[in-house]
C-alpha atoms as a PDB file:
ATOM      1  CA  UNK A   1       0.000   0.000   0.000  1.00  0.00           C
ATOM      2  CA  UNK A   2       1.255   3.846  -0.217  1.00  0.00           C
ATOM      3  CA  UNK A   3       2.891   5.222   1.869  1.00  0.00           C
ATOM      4  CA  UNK A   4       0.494   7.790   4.172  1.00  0.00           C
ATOM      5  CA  UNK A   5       1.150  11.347   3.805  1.00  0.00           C
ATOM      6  CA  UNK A   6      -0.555  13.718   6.551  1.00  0.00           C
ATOM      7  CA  UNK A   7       0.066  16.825   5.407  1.00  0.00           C
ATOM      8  CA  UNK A   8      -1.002  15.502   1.856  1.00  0.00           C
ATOM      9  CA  UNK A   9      -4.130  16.599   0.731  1.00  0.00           C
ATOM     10  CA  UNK A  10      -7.614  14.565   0.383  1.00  0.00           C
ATOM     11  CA  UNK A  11      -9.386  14.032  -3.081  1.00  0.00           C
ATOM     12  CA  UNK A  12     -12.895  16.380  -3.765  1.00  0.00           C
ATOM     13  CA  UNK A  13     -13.994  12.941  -4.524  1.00  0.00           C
ATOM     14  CA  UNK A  14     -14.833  12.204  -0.679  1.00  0.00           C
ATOM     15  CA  UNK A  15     -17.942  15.126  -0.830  1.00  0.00           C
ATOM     16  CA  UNK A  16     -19.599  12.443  -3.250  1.00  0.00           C
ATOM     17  CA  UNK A  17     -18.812  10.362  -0.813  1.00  0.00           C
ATOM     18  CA  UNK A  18     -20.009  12.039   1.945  1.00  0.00           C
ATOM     19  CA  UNK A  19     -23.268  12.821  -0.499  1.00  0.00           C
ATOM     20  CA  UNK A  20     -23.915   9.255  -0.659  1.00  0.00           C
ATOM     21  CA  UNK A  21     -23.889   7.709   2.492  1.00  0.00           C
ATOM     22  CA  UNK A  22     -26.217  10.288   3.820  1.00  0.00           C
ATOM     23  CA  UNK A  23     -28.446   9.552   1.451  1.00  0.00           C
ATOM     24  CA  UNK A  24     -27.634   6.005   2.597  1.00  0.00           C
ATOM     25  CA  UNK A  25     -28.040   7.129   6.405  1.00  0.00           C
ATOM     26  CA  UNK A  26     -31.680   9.252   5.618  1.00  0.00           C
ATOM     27  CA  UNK A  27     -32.778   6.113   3.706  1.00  0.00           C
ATOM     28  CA  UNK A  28     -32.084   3.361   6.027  1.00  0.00           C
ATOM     29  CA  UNK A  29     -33.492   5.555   9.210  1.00  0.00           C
ATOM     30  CA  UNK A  30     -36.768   6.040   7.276  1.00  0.00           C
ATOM     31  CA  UNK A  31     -37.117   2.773   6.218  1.00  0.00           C
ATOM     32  CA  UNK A  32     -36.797   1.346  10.027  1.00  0.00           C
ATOM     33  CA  UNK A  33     -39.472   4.247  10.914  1.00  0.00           C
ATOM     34  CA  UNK A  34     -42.175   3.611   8.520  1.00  0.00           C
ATOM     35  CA  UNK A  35     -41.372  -0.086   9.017  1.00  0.00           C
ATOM     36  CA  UNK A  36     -43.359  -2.649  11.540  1.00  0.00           C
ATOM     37  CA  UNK A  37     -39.910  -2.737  13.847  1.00  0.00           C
ATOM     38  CA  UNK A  38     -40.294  -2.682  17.712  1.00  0.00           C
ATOM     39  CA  UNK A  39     -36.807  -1.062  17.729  1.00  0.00           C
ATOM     40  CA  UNK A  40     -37.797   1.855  15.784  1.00  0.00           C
ATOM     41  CA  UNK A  41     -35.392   4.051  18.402  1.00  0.00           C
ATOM     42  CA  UNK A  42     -32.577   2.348  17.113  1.00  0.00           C
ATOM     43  CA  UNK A  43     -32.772   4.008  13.754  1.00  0.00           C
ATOM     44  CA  UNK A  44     -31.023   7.000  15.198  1.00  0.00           C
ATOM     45  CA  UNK A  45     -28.170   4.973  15.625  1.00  0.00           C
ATOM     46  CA  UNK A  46     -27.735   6.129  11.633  1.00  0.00           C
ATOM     47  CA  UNK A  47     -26.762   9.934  12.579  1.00  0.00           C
ATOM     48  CA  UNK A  48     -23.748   9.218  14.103  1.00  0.00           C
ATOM     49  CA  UNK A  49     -22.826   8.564  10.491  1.00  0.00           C
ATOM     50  CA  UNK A  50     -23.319  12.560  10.269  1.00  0.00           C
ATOM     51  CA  UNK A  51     -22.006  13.664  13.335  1.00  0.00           C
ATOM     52  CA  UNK A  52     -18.758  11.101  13.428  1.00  0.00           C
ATOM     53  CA  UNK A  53     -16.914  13.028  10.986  1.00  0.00           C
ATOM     54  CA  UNK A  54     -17.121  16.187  12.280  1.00  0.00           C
ATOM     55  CA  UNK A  55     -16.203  15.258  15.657  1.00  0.00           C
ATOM     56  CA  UNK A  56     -13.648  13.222  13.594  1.00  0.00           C
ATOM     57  CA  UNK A  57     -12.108  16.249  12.298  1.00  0.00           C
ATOM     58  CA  UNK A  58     -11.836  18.329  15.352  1.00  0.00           C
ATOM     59  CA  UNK A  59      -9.975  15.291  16.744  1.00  0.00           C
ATOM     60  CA  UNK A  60      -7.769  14.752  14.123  1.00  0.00           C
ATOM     61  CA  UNK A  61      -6.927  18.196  12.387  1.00  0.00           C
ATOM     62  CA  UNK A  62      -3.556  18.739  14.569  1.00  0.00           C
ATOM     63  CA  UNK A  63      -2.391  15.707  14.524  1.00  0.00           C
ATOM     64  CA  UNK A  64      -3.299  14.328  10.655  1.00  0.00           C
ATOM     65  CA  UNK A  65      -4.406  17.000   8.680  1.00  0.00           C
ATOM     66  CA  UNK A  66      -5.093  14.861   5.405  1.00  0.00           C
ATOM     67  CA  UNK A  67      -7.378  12.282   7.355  1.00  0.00           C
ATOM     68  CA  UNK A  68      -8.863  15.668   9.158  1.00  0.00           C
ATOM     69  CA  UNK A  69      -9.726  16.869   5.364  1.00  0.00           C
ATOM     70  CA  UNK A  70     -11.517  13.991   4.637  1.00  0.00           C
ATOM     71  CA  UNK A  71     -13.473  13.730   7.449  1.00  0.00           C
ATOM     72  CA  UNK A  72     -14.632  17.568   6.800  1.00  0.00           C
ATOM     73  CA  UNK A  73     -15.579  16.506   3.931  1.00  0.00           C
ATOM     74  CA  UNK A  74     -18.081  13.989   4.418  1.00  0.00           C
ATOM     75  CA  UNK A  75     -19.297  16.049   6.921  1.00  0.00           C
ATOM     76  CA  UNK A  76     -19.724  18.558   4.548  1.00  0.00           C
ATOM     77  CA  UNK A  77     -20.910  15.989   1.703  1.00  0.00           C
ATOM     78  CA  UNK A  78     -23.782  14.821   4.355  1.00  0.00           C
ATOM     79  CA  UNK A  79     -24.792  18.637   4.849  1.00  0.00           C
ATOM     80  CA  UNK A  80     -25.229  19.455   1.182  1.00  0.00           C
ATOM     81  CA  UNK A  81     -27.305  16.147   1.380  1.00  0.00           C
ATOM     82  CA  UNK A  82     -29.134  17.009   4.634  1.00  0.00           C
ATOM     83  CA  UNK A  83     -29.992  20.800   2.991  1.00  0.00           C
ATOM     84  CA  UNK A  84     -31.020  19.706  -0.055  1.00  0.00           C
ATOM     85  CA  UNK A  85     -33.032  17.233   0.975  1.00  0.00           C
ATOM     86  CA  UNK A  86     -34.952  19.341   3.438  1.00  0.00           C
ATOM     87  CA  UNK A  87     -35.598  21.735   0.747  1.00  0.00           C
ATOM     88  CA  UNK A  88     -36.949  18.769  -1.739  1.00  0.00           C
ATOM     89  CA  UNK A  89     -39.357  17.931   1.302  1.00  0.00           C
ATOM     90  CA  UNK A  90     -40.741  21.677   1.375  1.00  0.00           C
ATOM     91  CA  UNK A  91     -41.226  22.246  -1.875  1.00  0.00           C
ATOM     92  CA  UNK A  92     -43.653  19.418  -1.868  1.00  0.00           C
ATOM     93  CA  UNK A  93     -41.862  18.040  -5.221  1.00  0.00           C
ATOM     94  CA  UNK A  94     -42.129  14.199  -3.543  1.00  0.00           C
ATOM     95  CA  UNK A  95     -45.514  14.405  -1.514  1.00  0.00           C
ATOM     96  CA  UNK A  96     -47.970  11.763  -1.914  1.00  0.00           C
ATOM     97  CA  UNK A  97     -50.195  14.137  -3.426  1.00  0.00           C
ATOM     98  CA  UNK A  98     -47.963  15.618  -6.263  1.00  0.00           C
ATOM     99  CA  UNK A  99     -46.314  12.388  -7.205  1.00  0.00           C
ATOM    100  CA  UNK A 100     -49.899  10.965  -8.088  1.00  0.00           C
ATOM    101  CA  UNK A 101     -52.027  11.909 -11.230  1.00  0.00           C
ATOM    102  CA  UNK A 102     -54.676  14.362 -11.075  1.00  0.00           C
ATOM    103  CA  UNK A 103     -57.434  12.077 -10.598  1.00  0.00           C
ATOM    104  CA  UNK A 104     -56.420   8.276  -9.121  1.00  0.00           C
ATOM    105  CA  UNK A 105     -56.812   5.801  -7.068  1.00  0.00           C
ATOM    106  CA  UNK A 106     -54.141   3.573  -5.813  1.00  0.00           C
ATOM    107  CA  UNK A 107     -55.035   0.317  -3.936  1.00  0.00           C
ATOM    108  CA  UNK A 108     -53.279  -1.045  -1.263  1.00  0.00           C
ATOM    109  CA  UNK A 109     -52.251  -5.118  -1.875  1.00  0.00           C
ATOM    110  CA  UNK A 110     -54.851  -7.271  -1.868  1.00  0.00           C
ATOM    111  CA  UNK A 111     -57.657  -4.794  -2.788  1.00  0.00           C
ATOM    112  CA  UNK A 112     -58.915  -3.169  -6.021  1.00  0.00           C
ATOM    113  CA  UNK A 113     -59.563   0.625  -6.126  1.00  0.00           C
ATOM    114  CA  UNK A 114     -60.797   2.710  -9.593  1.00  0.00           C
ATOM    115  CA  UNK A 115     -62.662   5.433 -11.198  1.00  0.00           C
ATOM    116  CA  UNK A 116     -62.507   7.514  -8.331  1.00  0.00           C
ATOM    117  CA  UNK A 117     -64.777  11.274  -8.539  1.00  0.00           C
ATOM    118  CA  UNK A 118     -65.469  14.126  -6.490  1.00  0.00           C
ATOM    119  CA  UNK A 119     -68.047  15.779  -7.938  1.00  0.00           C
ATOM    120  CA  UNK A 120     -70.895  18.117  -6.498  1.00  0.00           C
ATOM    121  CA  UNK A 121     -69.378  17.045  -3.161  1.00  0.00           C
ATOM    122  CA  UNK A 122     -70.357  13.215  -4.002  1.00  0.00           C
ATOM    123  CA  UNK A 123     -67.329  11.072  -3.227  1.00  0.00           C
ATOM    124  CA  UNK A 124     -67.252   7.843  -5.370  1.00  0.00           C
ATOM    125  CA  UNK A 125     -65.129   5.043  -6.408  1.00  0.00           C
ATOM    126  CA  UNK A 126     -65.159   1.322  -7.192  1.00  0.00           C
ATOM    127  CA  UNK A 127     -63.481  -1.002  -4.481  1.00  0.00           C
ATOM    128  CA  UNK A 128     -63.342  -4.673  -4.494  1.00  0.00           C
ATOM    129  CA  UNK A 129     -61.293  -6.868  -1.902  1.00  0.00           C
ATOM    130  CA  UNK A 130     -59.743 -10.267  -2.344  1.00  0.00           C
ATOM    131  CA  UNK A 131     -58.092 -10.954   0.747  1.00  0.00           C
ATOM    132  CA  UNK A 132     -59.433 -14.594   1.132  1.00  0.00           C
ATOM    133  CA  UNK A 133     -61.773 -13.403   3.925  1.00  0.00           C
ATOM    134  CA  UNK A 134     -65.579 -12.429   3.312  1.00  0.00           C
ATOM    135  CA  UNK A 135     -66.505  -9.424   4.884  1.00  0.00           C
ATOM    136  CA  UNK A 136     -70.274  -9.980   6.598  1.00  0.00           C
ATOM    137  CA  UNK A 137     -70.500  -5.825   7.610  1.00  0.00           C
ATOM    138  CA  UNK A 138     -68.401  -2.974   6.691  1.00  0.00           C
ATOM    139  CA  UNK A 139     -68.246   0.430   6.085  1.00  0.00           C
ATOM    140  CA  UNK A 140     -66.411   2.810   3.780  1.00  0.00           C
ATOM    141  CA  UNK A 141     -64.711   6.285   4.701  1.00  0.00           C
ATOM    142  CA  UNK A 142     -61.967   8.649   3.362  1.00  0.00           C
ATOM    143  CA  UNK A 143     -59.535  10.187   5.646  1.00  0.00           C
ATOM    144  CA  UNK A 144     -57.809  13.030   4.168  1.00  0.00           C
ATOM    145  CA  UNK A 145     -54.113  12.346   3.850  1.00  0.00           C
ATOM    146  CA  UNK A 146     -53.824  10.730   7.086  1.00  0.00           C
ATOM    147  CA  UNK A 147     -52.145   7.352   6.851  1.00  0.00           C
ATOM    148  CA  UNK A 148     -52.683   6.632  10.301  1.00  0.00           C
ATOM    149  CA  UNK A 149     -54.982   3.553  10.747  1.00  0.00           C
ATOM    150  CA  UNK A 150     -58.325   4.877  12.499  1.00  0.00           C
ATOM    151  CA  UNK A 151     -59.561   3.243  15.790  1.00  0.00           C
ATOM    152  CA  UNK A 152     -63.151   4.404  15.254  1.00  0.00           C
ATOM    153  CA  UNK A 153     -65.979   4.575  12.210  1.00  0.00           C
ATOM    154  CA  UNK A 154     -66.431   8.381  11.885  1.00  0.00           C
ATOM    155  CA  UNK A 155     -70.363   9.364  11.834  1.00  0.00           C
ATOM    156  CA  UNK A 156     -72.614   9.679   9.423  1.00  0.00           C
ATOM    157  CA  UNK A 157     -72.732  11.226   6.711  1.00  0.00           C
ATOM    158  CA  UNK A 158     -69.025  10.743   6.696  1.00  0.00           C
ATOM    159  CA  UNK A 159     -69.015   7.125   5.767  1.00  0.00           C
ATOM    160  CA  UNK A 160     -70.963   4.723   4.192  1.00  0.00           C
ATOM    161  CA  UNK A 161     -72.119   0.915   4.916  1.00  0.00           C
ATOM    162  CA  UNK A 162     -71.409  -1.948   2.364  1.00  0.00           C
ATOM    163  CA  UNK A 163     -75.281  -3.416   2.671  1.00  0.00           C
ATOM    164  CA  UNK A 164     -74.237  -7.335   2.591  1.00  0.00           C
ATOM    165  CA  UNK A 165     -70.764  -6.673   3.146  1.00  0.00           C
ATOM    166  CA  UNK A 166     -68.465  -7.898   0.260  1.00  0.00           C
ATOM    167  CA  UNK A 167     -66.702 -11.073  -0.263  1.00  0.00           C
ATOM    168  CA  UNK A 168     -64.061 -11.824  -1.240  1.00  0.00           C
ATOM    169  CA  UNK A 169     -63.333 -11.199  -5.044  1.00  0.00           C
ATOM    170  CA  UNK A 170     -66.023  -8.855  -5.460  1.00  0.00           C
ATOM    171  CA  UNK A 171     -66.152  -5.415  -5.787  1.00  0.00           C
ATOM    172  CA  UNK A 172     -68.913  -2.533  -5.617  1.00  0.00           C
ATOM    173  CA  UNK A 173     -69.248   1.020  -6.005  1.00  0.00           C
ATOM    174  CA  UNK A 174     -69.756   3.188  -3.285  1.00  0.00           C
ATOM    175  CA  UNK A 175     -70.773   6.504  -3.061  1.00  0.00           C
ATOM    176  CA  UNK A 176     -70.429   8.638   0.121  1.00  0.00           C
ATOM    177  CA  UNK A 177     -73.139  11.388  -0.831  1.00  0.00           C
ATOM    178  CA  UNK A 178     -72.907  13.600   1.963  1.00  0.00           C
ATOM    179  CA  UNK A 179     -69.708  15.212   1.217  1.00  0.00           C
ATOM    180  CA  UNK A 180     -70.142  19.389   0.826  1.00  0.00           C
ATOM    181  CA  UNK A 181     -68.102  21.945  -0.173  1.00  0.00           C
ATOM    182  CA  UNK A 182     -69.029  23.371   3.111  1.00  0.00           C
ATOM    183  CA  UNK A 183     -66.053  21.138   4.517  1.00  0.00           C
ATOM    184  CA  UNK A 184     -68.896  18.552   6.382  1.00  0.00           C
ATOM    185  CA  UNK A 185     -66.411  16.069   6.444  1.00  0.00           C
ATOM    186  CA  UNK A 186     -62.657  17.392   7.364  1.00  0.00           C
ATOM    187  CA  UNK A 187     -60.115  17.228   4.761  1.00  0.00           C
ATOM    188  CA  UNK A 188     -62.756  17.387   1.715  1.00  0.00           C
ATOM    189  CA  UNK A 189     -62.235  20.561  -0.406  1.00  0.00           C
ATOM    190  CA  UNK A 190     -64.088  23.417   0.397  1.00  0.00           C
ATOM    191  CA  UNK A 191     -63.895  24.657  -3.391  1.00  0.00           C
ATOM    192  CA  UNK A 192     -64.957  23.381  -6.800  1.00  0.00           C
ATOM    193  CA  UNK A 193     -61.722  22.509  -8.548  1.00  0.00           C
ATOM    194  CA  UNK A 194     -60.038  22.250  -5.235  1.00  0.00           C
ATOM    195  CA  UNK A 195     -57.410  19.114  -4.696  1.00  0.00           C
ATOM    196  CA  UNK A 196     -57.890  16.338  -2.537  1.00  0.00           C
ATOM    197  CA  UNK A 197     -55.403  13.533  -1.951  1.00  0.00           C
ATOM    198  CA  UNK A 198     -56.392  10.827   1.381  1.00  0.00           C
ATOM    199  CA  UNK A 199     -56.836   6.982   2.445  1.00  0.00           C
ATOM    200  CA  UNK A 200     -59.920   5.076   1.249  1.00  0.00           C
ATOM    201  CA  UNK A 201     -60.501   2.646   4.425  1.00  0.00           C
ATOM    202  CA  UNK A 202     -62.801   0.135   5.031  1.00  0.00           C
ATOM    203  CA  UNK A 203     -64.383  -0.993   8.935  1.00  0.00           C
ATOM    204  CA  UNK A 204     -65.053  -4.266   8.576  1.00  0.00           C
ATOM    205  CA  UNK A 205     -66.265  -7.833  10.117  1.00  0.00           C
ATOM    206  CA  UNK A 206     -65.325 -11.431   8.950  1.00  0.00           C
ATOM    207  CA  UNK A 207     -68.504 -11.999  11.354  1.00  0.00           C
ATOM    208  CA  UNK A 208     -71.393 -10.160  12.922  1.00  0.00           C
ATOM    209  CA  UNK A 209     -70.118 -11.233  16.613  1.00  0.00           C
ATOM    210  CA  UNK A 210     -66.320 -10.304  15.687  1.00  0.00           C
ATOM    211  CA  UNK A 211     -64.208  -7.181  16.341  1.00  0.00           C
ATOM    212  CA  UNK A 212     -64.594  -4.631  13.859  1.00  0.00           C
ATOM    213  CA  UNK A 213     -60.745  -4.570  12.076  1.00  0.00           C
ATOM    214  CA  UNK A 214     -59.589  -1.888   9.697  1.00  0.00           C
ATOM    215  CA  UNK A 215     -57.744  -1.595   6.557  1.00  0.00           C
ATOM    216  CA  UNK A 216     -56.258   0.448   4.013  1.00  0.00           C
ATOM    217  CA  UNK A 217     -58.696  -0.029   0.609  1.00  0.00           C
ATOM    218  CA  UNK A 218     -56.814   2.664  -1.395  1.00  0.00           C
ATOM    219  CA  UNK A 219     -54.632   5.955  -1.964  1.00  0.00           C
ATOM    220  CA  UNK A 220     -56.961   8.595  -3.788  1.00  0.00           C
ATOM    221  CA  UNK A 221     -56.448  11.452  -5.324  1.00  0.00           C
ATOM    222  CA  UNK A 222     -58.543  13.651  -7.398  1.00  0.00           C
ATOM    223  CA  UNK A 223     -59.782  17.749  -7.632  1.00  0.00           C
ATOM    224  CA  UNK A 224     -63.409  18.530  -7.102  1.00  0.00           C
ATOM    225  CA  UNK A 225     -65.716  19.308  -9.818  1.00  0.00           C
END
């Protein structure tokens, strides 16, 4: 191997390198938060990935000056990342909303969502389900961008009841009539034309004594007409 020089200097090449294992850092901490892990605290192991160089290079700028220049920067490599990324987030370039068409409907595995419509303030779309398990009750609502999974069936006339149920491998349009511009049911658009982006779920029961369990039918969005 070459011989180490400490006064020599360190390649530009190392911001890229910096660059990319913060994006590796931001990716790998997200992924453990929006995941189903019990350790989800443990994802902020990943920003001592950001912080270790710079502490690196306080340590080490007397003493080796080259390694001290490469720890700056990928610190500074993982800032640029950090600062553009943060400005990606607020410009609302990647938001659910903007990276789907005007007018869609997304459905979540195992279900079938299309031809959703907002029009008049009448919500409707065609859902089917084919999870293996026949649903004897259930009822339909839209949460506005919320991908939180509700622990309650929000009152009339801001969902509607699947008369039958649905089994599995059917499907059925459902229309949630209610709806005003008037804002009845939080989250809709108060404004013809307006845009509207949220979670189709559906309340259901695999019997009529059983719990009532809840799941994600869709991602819609659409703009009012």
């Amino acid at each position: 191997m070459a011989d180490w020089n400490p006064n020599g200097k360190a390649s530009p090449l190392w911001y890229l390198v910096g660059i990319a294992s913060g994006i590796g850092n931001i990716a790998a901490m997200i992924y453990i938060l929006v995941s189903k892990s019990q350790k989800k605290l443990f994802s902020l192991l990943y920003l001592v990935g950001f912080f270790g160089p710079l502490i690196a290079y306080f340590l080490l700028r007397k003493d080796d000056p080259k390694l001290a220049s490469i720890s700056l920067k990928l610190a500074i490599g993982n800032i640029l990342f950090v600062v553009v990324y943060i400005i990606i987030l607020a410009s609302g370039i990647f938001s659910s909303s903007s990276l789907l068409p005007a007018t869609a409907c997304i459905p979540a595995a195992g279900y079938l969502c299309y031809n959703p419509l907002l029009s008049s303030g009448t919500f409707s779309a065609t859902i089917g389900q084919s999870t293996g398990v026949n649903w004897v009750q259930a009822n339909l609502f839209v949460v506005a961008g919320s991908y939180v999974t509700p622990t309650a069936v929000p009152p009339l006339p801001c969902e509607t009841a699947l008369a039958g149920g649905l089994d599995s491998g059917q499907t059925a349009t459902v229309a949630l009539n209610e709806y005003s511009y008037a804002n009845t049911c939080a989250g809709f658009p108060a404004a013809k034309g307006s845009a509207f982006s949220g979670i189709i779920w559906a309340a259901y029961k695999t019997s009529l004594n059983g719990t009532v369990q809840f799941a994600e039918v869709g991602t819609v969005a659409l703009k009012g007409s």
